[in-house]
N, C-alpha and C. Protein backbone atom coordinates (compact mmCIF):
# COMPACT_ATOMS: atom_id res chain seq x y z
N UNK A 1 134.92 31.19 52.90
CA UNK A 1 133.52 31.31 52.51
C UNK A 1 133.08 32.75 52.70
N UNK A 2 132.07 33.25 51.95
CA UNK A 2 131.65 34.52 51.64
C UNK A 2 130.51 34.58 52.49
N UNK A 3 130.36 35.32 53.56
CA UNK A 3 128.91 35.13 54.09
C UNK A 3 128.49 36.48 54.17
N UNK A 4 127.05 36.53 53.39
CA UNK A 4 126.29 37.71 53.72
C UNK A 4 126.30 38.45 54.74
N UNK A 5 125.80 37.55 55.72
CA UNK A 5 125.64 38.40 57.40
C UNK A 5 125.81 37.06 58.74
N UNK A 6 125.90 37.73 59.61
CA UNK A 6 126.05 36.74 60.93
C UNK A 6 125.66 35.67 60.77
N UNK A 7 124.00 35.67 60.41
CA UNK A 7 123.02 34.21 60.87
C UNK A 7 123.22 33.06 59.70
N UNK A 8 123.70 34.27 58.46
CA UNK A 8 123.93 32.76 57.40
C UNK A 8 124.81 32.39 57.29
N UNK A 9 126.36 32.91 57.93
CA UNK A 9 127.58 32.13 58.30
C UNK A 9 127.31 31.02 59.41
N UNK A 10 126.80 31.56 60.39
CA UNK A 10 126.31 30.17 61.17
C UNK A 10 125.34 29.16 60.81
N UNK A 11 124.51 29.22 60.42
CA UNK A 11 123.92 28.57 59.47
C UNK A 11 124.84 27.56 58.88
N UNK A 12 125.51 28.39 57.66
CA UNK A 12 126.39 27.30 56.85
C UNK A 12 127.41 26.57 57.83
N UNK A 13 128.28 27.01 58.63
CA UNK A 13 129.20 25.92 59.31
C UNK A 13 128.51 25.43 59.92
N UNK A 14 127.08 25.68 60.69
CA UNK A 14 126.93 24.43 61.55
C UNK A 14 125.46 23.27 60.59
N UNK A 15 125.62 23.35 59.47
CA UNK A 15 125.24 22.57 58.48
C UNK A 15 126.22 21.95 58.11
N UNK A 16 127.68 22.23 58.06
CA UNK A 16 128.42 21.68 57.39
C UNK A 16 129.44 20.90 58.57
N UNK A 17 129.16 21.37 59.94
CA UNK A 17 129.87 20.33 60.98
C UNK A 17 128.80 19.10 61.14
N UNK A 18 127.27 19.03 60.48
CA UNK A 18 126.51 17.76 60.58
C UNK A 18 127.21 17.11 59.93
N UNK A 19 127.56 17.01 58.93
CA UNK A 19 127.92 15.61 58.23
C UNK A 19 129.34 15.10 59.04
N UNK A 20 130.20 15.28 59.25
CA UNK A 20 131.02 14.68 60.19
C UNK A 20 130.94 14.50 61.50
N UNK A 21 130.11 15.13 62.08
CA UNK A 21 129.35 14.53 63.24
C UNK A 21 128.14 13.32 63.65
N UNK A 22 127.27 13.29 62.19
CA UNK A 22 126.56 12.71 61.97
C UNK A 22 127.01 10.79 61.29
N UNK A 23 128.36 11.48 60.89
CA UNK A 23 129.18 9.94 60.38
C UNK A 23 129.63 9.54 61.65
N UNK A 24 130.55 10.33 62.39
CA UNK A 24 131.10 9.68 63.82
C UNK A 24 130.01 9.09 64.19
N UNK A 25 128.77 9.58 64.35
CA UNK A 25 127.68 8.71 65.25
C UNK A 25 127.62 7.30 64.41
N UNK A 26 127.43 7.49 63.33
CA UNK A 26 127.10 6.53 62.48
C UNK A 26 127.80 5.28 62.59
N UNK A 27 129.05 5.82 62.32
CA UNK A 27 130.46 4.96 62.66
C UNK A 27 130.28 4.11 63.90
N UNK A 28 130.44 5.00 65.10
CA UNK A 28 130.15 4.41 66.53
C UNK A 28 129.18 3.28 66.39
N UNK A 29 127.80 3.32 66.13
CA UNK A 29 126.89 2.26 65.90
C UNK A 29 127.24 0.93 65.62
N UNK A 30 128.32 0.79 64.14
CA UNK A 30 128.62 0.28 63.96
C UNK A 30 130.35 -0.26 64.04
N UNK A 31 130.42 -0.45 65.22
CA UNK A 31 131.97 -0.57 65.64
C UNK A 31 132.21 -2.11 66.49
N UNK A 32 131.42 -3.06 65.31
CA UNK A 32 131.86 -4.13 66.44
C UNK A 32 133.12 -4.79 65.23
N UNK A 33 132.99 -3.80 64.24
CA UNK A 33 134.50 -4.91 63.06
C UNK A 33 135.19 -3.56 62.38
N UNK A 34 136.55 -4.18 62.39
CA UNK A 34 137.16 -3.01 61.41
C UNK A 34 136.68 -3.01 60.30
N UNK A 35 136.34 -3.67 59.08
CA UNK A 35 135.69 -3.61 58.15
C UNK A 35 134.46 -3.06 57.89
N UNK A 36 133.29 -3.36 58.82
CA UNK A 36 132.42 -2.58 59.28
C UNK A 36 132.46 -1.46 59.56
N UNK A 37 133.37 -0.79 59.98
CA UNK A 37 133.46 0.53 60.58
C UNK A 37 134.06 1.70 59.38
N UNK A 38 134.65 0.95 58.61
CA UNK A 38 134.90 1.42 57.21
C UNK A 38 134.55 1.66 56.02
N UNK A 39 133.19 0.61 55.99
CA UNK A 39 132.73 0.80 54.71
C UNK A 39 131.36 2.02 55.55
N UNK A 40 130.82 1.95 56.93
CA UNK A 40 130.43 2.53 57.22
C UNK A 40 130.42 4.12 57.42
N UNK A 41 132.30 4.47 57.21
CA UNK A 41 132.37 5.65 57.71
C UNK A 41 131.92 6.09 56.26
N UNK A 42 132.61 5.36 55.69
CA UNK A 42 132.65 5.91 53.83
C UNK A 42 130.89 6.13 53.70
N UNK A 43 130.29 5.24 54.00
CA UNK A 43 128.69 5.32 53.23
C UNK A 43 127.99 6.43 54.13
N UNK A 44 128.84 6.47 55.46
CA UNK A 44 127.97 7.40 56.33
C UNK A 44 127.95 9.13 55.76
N UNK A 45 129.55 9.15 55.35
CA UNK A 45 129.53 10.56 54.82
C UNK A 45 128.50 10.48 53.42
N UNK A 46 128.40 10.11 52.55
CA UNK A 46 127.51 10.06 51.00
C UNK A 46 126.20 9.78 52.16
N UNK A 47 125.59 9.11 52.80
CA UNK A 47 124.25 9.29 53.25
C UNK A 47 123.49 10.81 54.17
N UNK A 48 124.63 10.94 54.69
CA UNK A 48 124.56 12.03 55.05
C UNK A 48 124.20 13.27 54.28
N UNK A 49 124.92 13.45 53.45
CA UNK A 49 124.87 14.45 52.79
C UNK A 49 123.71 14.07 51.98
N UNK A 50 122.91 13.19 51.69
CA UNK A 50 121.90 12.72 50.93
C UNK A 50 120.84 12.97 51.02
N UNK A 51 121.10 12.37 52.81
CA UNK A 51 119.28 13.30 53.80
C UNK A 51 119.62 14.90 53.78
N UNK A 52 120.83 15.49 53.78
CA UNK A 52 120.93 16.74 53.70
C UNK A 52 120.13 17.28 52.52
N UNK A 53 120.50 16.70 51.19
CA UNK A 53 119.94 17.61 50.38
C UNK A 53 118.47 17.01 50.28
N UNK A 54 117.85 15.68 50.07
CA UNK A 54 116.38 15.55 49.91
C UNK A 54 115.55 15.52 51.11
N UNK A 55 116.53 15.18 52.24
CA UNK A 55 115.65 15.28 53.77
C UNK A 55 114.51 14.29 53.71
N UNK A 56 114.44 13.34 53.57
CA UNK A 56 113.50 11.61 53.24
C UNK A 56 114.46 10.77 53.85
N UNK A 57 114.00 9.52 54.79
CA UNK A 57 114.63 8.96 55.32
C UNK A 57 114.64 7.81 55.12
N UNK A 58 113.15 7.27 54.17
CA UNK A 58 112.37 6.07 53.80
C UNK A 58 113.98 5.34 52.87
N UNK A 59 114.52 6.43 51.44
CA UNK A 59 115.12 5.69 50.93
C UNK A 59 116.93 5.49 51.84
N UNK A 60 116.83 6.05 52.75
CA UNK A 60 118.52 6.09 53.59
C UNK A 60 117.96 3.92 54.04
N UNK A 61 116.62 4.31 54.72
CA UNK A 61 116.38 2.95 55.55
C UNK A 61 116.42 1.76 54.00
N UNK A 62 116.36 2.29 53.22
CA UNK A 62 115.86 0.79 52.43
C UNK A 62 117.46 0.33 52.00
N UNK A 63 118.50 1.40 51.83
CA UNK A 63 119.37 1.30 50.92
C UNK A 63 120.37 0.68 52.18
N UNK A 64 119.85 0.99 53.52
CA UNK A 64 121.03 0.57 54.90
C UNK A 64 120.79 -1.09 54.37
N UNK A 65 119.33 -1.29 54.61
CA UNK A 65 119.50 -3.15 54.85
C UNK A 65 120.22 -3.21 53.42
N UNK A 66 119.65 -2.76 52.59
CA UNK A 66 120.13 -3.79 51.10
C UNK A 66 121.99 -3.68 50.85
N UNK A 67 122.28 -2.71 51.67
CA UNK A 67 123.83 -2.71 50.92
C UNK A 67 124.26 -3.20 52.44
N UNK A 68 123.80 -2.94 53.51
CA UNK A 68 124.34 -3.79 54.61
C UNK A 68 124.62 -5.61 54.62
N UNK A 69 123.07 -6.02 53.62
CA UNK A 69 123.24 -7.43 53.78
C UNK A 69 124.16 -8.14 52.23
N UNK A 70 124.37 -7.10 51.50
CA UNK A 70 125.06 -7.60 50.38
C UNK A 70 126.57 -7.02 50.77
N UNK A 71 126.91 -5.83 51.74
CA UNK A 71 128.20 -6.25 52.75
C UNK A 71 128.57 -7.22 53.36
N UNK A 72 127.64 -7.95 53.89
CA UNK A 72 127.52 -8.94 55.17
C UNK A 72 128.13 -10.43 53.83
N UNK A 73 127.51 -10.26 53.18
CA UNK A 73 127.24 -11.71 53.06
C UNK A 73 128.61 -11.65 51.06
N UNK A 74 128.86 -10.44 50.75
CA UNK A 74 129.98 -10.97 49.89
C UNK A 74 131.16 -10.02 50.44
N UNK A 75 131.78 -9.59 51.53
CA UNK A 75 133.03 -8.99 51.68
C UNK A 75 133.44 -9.57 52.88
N UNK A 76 132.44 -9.61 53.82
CA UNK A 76 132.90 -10.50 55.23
C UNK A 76 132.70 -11.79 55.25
N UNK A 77 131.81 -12.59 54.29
CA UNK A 77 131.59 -13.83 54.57
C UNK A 77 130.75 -14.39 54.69
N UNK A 78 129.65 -13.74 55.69
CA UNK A 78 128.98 -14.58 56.25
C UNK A 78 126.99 -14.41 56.25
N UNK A 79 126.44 -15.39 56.05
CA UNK A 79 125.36 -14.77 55.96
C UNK A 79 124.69 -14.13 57.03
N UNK A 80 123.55 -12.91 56.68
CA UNK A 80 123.29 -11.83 57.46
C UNK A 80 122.09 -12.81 58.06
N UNK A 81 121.63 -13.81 57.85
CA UNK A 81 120.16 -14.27 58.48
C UNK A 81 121.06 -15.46 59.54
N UNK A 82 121.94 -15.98 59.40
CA UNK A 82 122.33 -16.95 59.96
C UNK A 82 123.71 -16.44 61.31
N UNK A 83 123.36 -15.12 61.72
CA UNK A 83 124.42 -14.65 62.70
C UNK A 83 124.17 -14.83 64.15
């Protein structure tokens, strides 16, 4: 990477160590199933980078339940209201 000067090389890598730090957390949260923890790592990196570029959190929260409970209830099985 090409960096102008000091502050905007740091800048950029430590913008760009959030998103894999920000998935590990993500991940962790959700670590009570291997399956869980997978489709999580995957969605955690694309969400991540999502609040990165629009920085709104309203649509991260709406899109967690809706693709969480249509995870829950056609890849694992089971329904999300009845756990």
């Amino acid at each position: 990477a090409v960096c102008c000067n000091k502050n905007s090389c740091w800048y950029l890598w430590g913008s760009l160590l959030t998103i894999p730090s920000s998935t590990i957390a993500f991940l962790m949260l959700h670590s009570s199933d291997g399956w869980l923890m997978a489709f999580h790592g995957v969605m955690g990196m694309v969400w991540v980078v999502e609040y990165w570029i629009h920085q709104n959190v309203l649509p991260l929260g709406l899109y967690h339940g809706l693709l969480g409970t249509m995870f829950y209830f056609w890849f694992m099985g089971r329904d999300p209201l009845n756990i």
